[in-house]
PDB file of N, CA and C in Angstrom:
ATOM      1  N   UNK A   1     -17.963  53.359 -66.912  1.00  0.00           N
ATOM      2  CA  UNK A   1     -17.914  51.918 -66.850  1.00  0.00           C
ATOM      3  C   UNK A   1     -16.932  51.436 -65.791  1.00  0.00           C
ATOM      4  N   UNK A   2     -15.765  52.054 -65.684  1.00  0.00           N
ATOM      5  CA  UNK A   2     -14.815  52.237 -64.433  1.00  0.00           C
ATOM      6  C   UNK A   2     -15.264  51.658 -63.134  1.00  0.00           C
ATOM      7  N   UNK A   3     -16.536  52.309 -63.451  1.00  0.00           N
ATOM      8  CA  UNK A   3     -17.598  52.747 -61.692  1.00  0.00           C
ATOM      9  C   UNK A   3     -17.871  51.364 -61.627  1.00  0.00           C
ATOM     10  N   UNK A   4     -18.723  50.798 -62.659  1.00  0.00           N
ATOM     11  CA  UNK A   4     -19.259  49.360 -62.282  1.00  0.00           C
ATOM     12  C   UNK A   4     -18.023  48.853 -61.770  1.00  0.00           C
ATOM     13  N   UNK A   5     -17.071  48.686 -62.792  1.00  0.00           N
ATOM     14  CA  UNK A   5     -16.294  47.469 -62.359  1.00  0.00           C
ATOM     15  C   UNK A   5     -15.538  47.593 -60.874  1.00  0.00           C
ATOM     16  N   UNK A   6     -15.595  48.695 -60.535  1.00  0.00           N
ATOM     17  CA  UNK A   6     -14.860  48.950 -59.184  1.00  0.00           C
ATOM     18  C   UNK A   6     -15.678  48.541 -58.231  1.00  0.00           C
ATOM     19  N   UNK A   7     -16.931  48.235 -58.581  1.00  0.00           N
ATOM     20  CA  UNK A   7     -18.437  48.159 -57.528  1.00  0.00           C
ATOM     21  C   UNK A   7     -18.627  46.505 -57.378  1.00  0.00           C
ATOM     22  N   UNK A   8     -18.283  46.144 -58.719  1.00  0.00           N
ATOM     23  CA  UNK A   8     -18.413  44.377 -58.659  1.00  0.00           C
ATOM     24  C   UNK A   8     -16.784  43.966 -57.871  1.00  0.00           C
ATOM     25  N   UNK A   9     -15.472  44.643 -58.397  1.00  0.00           N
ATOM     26  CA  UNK A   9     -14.488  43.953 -57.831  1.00  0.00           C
ATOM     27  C   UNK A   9     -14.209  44.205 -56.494  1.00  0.00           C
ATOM     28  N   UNK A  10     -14.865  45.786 -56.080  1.00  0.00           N
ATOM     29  CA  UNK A  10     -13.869  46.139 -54.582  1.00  0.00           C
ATOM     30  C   UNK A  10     -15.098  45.464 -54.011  1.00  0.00           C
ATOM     31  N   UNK A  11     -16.206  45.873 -53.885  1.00  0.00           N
ATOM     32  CA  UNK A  11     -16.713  45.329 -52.717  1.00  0.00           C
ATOM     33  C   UNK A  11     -16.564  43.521 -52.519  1.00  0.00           C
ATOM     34  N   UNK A  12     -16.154  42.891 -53.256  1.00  0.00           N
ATOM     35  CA  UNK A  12     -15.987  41.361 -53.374  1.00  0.00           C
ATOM     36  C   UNK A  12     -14.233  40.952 -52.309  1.00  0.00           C
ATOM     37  N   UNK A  13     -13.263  42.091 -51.963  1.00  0.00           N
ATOM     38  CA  UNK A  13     -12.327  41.723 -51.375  1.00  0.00           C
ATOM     39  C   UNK A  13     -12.712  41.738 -49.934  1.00  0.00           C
ATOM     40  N   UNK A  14     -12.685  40.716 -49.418  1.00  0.00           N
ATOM     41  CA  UNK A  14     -12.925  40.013 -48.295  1.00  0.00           C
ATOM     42  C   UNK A  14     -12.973  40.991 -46.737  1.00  0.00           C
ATOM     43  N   UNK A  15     -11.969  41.953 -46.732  1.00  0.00           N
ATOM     44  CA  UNK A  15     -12.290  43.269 -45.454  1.00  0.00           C
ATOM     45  C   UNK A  15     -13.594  43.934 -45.755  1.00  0.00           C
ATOM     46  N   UNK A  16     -13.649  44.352 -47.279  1.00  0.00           N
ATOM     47  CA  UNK A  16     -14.559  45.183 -47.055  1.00  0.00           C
ATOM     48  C   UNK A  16     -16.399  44.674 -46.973  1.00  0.00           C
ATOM     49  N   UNK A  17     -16.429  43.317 -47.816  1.00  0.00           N
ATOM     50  CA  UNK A  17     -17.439  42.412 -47.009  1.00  0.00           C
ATOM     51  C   UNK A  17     -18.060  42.390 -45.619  1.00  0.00           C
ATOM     52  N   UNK A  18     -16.781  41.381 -44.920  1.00  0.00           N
ATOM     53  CA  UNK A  18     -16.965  41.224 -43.704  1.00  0.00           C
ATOM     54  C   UNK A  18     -17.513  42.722 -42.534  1.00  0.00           C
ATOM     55  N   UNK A  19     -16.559  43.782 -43.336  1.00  0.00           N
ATOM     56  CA  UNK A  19     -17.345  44.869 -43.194  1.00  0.00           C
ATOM     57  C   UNK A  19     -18.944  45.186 -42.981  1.00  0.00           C
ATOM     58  N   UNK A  20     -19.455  45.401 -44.380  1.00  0.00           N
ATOM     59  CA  UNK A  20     -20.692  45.348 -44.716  1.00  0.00           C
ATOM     60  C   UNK A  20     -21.331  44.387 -43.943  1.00  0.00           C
ATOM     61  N   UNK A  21     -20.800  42.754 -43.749  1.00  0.00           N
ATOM     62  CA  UNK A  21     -21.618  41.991 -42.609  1.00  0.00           C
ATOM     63  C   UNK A  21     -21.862  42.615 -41.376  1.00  0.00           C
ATOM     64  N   UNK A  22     -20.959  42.880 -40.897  1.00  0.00           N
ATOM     65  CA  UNK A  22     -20.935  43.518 -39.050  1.00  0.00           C
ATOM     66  C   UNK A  22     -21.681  44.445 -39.231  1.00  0.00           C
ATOM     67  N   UNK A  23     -21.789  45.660 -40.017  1.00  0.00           N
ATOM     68  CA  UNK A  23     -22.455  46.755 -39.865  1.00  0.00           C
ATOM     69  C   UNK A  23     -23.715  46.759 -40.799  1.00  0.00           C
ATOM     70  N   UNK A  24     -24.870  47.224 -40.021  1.00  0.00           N
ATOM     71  CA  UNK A  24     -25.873  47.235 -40.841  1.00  0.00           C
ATOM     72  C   UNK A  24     -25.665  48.618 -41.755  1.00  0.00           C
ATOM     73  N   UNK A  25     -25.106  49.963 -41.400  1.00  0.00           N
ATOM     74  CA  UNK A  25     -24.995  51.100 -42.260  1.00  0.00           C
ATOM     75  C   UNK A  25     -23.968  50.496 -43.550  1.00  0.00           C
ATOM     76  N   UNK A  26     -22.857  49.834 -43.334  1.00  0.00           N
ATOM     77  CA  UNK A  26     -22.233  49.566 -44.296  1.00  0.00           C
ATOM     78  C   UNK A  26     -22.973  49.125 -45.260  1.00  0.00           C
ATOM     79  N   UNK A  27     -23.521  48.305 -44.923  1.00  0.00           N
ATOM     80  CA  UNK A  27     -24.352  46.522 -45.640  1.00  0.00           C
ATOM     81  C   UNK A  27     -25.236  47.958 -46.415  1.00  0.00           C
ATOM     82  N   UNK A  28     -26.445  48.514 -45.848  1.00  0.00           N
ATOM     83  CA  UNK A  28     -27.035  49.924 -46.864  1.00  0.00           C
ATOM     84  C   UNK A  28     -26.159  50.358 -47.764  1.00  0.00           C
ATOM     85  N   UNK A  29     -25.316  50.971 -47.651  1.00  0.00           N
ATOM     86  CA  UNK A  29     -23.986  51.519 -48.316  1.00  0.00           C
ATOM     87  C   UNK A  29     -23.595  51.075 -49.283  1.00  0.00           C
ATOM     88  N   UNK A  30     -23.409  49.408 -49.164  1.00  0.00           N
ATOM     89  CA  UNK A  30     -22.579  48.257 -50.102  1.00  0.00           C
ATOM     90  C   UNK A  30     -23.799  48.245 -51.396  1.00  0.00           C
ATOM     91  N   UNK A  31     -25.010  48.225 -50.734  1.00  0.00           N
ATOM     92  CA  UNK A  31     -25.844  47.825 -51.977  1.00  0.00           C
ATOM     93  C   UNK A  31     -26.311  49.522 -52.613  1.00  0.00           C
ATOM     94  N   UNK A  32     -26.342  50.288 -51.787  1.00  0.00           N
ATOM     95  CA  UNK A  32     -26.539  51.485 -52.703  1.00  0.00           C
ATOM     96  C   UNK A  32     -25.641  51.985 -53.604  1.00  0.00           C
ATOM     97  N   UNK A  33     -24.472  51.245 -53.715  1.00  0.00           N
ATOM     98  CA  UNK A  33     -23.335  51.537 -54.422  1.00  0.00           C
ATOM     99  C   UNK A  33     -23.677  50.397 -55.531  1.00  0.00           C
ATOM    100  N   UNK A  34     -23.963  49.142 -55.505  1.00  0.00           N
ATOM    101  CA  UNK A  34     -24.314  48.233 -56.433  1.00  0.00           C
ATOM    102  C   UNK A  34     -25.626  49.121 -57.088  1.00  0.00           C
ATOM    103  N   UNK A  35     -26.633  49.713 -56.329  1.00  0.00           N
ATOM    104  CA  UNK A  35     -27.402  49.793 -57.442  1.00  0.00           C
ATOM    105  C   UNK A  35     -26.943  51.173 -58.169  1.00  0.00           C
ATOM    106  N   UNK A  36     -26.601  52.154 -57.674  1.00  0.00           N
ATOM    107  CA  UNK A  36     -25.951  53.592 -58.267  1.00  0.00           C
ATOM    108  C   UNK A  36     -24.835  52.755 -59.779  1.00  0.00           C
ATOM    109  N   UNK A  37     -23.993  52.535 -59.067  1.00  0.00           N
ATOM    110  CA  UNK A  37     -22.963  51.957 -60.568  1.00  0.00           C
ATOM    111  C   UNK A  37     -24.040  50.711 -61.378  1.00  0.00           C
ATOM    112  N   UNK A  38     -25.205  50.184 -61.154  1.00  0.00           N
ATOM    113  CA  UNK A  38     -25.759  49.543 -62.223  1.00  0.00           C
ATOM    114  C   UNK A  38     -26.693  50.370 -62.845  1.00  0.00           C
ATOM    115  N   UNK A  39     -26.746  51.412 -62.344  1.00  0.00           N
ATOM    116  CA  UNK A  39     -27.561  52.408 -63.535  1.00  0.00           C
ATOM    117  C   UNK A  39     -26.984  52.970 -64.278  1.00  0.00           C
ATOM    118  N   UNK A  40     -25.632  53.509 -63.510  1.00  0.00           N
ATOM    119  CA  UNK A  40     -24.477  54.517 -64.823  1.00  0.00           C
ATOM    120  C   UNK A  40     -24.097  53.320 -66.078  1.00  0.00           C
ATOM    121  N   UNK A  41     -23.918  52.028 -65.508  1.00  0.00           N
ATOM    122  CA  UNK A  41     -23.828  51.437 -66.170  1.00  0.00           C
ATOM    123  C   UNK A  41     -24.667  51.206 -67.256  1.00  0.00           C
ATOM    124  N   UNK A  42     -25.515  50.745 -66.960  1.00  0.00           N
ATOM    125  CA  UNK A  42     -26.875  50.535 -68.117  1.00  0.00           C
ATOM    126  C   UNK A  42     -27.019  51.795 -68.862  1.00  0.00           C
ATOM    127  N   UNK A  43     -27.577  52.680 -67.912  1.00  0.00           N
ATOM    128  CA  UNK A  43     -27.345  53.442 -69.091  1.00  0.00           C
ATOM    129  C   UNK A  43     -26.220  54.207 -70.103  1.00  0.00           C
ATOM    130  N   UNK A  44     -25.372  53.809 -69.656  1.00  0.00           N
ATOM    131  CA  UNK A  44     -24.141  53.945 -70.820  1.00  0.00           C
ATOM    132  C   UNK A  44     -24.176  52.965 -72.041  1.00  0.00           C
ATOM    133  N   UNK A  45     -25.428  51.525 -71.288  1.00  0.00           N
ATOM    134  CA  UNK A  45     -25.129  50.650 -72.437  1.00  0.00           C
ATOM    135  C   UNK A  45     -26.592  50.751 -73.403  1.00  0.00           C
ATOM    136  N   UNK A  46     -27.851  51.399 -72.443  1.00  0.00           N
ATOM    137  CA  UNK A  46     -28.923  51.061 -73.119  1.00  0.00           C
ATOM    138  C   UNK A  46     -29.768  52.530 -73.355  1.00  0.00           C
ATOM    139  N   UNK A  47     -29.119  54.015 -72.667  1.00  0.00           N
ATOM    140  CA  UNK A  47     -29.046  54.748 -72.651  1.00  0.00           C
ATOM    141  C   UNK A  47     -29.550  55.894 -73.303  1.00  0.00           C
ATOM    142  N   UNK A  48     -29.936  56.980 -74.023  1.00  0.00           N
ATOM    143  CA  UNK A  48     -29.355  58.053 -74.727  1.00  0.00           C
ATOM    144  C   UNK A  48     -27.752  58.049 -75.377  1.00  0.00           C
ATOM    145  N   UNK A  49     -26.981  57.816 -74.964  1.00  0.00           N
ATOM    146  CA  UNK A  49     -25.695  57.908 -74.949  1.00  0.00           C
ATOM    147  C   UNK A  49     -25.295  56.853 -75.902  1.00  0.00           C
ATOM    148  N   UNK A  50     -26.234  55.508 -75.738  1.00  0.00           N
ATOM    149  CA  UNK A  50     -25.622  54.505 -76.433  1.00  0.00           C
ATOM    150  C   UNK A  50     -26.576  54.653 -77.890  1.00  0.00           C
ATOM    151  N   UNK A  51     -25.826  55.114 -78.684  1.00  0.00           N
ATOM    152  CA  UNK A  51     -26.490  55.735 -80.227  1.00  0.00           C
ATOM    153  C   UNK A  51     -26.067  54.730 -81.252  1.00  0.00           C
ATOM    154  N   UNK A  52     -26.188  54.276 -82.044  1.00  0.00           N
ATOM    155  CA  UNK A  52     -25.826  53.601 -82.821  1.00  0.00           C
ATOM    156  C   UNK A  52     -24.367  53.425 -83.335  1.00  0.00           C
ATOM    157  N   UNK A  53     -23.547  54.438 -83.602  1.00  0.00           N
ATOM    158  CA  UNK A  53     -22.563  55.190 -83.552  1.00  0.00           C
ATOM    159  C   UNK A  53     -21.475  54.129 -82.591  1.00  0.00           C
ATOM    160  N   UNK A  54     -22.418  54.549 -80.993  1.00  0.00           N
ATOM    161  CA  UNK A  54     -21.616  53.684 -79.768  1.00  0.00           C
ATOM    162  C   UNK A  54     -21.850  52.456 -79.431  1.00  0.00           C
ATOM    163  N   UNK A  55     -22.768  51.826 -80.529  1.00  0.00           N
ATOM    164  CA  UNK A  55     -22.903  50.007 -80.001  1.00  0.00           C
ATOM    165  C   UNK A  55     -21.336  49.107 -80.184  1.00  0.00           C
ATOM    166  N   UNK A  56     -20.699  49.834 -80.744  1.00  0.00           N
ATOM    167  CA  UNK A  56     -19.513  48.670 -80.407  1.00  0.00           C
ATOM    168  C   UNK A  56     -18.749  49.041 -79.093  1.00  0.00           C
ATOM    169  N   UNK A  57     -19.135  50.282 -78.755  1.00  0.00           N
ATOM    170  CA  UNK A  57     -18.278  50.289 -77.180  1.00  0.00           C
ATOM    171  C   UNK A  57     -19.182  49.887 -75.946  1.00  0.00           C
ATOM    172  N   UNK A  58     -20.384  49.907 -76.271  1.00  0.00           N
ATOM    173  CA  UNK A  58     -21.722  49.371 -75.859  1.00  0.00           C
ATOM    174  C   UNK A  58     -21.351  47.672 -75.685  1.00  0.00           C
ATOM    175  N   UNK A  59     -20.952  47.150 -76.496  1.00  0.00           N
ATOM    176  CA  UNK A  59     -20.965  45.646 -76.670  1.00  0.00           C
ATOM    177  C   UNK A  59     -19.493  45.609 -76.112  1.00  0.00           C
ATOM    178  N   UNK A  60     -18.570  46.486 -75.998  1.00  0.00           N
ATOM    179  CA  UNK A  60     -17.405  45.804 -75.704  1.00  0.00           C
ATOM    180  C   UNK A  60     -17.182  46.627 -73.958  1.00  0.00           C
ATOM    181  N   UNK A  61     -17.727  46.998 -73.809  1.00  0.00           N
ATOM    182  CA  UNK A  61     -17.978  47.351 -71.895  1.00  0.00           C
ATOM    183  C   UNK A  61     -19.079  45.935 -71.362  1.00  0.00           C
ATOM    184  N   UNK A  62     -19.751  45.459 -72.273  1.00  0.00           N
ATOM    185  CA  UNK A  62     -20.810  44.405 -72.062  1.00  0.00           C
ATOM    186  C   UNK A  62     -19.978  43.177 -71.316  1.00  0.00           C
ATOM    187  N   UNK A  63     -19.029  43.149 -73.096  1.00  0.00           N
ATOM    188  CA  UNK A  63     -17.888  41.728 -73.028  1.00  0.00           C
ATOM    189  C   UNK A  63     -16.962  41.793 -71.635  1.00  0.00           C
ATOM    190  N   UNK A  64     -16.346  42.661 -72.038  1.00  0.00           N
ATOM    191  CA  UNK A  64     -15.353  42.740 -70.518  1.00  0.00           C
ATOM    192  C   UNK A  64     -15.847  43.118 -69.221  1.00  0.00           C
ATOM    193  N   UNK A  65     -17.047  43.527 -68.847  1.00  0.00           N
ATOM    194  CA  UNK A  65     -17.589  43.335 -67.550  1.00  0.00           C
ATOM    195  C   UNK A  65     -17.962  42.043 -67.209  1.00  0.00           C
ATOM    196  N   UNK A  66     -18.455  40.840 -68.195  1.00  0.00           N
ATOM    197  CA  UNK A  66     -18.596  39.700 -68.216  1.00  0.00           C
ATOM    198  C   UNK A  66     -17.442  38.703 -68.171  1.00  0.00           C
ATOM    199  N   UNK A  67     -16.496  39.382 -68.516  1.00  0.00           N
ATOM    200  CA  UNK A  67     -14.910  38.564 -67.953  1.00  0.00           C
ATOM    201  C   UNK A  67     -14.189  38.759 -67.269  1.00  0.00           C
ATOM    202  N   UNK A  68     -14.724  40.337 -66.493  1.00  0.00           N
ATOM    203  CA  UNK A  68     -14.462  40.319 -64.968  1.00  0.00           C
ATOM    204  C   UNK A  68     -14.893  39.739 -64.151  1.00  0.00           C
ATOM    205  N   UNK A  69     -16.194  39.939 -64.157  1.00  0.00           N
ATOM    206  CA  UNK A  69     -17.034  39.536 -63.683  1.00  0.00           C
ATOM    207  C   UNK A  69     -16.827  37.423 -63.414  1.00  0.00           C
ATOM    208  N   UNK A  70     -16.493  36.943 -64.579  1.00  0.00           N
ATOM    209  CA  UNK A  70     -16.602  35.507 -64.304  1.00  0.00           C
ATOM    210  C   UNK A  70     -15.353  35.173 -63.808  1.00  0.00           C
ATOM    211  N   UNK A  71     -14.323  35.937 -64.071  1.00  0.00           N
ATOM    212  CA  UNK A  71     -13.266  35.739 -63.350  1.00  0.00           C
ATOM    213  C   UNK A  71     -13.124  35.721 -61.757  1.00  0.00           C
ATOM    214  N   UNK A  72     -13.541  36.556 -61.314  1.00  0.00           N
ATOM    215  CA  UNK A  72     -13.957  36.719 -60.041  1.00  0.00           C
ATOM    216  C   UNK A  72     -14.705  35.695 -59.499  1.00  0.00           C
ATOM    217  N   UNK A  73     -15.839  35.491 -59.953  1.00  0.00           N
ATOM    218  CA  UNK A  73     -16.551  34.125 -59.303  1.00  0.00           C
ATOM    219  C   UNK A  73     -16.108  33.246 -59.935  1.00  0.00           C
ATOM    220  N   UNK A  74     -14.697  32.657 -60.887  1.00  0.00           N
ATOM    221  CA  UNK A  74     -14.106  31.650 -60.655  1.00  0.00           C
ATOM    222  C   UNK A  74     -13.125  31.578 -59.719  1.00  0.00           C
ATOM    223  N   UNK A  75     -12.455  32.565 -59.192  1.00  0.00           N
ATOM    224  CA  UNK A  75     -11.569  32.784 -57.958  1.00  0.00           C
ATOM    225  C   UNK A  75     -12.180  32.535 -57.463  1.00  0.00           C
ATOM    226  N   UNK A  76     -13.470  32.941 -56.247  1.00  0.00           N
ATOM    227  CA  UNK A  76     -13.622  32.849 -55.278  1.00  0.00           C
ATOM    228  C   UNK A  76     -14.489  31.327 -55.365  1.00  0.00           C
ATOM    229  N   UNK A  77     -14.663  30.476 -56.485  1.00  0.00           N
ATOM    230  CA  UNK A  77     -15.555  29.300 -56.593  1.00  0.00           C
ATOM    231  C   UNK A  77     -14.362  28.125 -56.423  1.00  0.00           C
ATOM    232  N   UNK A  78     -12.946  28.659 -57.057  1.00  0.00           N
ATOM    233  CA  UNK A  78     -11.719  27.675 -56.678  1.00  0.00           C
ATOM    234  C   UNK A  78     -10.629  27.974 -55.754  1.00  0.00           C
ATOM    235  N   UNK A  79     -11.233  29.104 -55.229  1.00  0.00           N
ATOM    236  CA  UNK A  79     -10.429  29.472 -54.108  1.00  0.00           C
ATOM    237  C   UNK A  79      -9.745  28.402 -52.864  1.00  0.00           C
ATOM    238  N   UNK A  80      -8.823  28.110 -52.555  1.00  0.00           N
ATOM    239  CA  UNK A  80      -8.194  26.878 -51.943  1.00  0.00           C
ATOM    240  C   UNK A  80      -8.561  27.155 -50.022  1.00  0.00           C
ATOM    241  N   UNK A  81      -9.099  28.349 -49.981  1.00  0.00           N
ATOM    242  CA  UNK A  81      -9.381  28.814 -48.628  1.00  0.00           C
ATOM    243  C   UNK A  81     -11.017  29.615 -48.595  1.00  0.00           C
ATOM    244  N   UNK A  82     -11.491  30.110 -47.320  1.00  0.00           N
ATOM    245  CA  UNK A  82     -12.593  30.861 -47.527  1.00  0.00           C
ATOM    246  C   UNK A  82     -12.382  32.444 -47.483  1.00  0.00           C
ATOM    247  N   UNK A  83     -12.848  32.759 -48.126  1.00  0.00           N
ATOM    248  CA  UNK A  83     -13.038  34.134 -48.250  1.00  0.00           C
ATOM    249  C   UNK A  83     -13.473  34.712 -47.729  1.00  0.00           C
ATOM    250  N   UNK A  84     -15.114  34.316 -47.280  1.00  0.00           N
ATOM    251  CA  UNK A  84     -15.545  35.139 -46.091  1.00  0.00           C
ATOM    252  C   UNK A  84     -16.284  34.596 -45.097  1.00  0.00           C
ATOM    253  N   UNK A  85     -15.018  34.844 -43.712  1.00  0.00           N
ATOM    254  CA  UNK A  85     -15.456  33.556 -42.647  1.00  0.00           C
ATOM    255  C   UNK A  85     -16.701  33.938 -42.354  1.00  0.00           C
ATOM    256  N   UNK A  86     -17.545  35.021 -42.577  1.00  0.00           N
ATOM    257  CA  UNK A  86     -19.078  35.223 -41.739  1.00  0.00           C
ATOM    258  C   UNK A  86     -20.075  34.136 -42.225  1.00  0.00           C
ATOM    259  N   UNK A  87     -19.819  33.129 -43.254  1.00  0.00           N
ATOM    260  CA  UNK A  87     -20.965  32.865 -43.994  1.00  0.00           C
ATOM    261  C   UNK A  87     -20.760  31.110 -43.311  1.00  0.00           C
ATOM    262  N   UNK A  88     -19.183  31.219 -42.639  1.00  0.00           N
ATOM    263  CA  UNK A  88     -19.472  29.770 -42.119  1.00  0.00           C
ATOM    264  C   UNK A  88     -20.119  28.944 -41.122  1.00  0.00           C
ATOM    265  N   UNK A  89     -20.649  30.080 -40.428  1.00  0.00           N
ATOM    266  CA  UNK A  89     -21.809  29.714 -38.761  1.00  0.00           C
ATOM    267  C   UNK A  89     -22.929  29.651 -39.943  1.00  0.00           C
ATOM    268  N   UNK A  90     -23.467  30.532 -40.153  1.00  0.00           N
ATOM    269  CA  UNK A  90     -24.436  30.491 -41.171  1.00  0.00           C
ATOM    270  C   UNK A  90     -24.717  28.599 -41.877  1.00  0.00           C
ATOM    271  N   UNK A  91     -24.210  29.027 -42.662  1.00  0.00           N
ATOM    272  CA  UNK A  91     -24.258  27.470 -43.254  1.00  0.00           C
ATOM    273  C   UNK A  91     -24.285  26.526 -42.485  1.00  0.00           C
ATOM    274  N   UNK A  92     -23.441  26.466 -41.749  1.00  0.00           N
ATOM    275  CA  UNK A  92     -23.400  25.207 -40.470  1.00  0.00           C
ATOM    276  C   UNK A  92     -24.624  25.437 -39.992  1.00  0.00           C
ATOM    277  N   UNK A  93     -25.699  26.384 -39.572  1.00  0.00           N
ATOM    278  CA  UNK A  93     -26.652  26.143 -39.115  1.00  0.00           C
ATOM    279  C   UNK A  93     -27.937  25.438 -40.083  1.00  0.00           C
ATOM    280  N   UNK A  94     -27.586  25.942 -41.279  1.00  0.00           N
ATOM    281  CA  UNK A  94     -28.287  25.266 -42.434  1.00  0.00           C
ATOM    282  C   UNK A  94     -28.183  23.999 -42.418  1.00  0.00           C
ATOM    283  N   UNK A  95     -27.417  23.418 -42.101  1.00  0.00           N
ATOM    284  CA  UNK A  95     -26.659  21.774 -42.192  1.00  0.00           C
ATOM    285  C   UNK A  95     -25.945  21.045 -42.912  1.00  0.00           C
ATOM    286  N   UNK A  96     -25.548  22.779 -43.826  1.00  0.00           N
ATOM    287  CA  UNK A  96     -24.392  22.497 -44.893  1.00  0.00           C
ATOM    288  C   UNK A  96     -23.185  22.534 -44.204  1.00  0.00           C
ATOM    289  N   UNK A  97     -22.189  21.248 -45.228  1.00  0.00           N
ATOM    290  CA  UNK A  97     -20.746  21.360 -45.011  1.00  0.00           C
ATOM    291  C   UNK A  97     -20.079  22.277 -44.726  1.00  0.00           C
ATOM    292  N   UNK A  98     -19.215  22.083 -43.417  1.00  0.00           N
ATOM    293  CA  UNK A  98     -18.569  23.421 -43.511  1.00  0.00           C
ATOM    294  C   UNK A  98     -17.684  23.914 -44.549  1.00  0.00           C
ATOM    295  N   UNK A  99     -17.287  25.350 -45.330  1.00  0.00           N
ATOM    296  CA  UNK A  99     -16.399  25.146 -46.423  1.00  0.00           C
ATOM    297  C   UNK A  99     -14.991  25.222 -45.965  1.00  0.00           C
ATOM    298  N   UNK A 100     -14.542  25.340 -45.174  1.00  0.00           N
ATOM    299  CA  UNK A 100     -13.385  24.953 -44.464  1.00  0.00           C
ATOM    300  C   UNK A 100     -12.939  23.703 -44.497  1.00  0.00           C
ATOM    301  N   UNK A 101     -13.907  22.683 -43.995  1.00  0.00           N
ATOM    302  CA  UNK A 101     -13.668  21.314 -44.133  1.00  0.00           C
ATOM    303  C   UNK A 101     -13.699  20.360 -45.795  1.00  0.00           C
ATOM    304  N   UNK A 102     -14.099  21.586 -46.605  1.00  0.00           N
ATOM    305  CA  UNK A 102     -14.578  20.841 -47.814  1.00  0.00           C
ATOM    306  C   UNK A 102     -13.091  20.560 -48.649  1.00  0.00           C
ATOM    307  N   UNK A 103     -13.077  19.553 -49.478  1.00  0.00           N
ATOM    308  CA  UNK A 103     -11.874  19.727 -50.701  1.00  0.00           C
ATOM    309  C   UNK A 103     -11.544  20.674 -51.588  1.00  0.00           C
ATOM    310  N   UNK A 104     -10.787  21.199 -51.738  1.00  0.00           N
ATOM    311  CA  UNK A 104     -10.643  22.204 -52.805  1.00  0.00           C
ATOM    312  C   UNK A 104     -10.518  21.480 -53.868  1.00  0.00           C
ATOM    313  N   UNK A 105     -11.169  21.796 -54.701  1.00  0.00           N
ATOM    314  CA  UNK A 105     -11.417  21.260 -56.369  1.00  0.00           C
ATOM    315  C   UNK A 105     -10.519  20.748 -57.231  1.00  0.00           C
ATOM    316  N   UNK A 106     -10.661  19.595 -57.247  1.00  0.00           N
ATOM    317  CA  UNK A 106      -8.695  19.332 -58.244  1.00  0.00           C
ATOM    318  C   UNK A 106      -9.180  19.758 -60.283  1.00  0.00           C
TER     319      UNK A 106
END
């Protein structure tokens, strides 16, 4: 379960992103690692492994990947700066606000 959470939190810190943007081998890399740790995952939760026996560690790897998990995309949703400058040409070409220029959330 380790694995997931290292897969949802590291790849979310901002070098190793911008990373994965510039390089197309990374960017392969980044998501073959998302899908590898969402299978160990699952199946630890939906598994062989997960026996009746293990539904409460089943349900409690569930809970706390879900409050990592929202924690994280509440950081980076109230974050007072951007996180990852690649996505701001992008958008600007969309004809969205830049998030640089936007308010940070009171």
């Amino acid at each position: 379960m380790a694995t997931a959470r290292f897969a949802d939190v590291g790849v979310a810190r901002p070098d190793l992103f911008e990373a994965a943007f510039a390089n197309p081998f990374v960017h392969t890399l980044q998501h073959a690692s998302f899908l590898l740790t969402a299978l160990l995952f699952w199946r630890g939760i939906v598994g062989e492994a997960a026996t009746r026996r293990a539904s409460g560690q089943a349900m409690l790897s569930l809970f706390t990947t879900m409050v990592h998990t929202g924690a994280l995309g509440a950081l980076i949703t109230l974050a007072s700066g951007v996180w990852y400058p690649s996505y701001i040409e992008p958008m600007s070409a969309l004809g969205a606000a830049s998030p640089a220029l936007e308010e940070p959330p009171r």
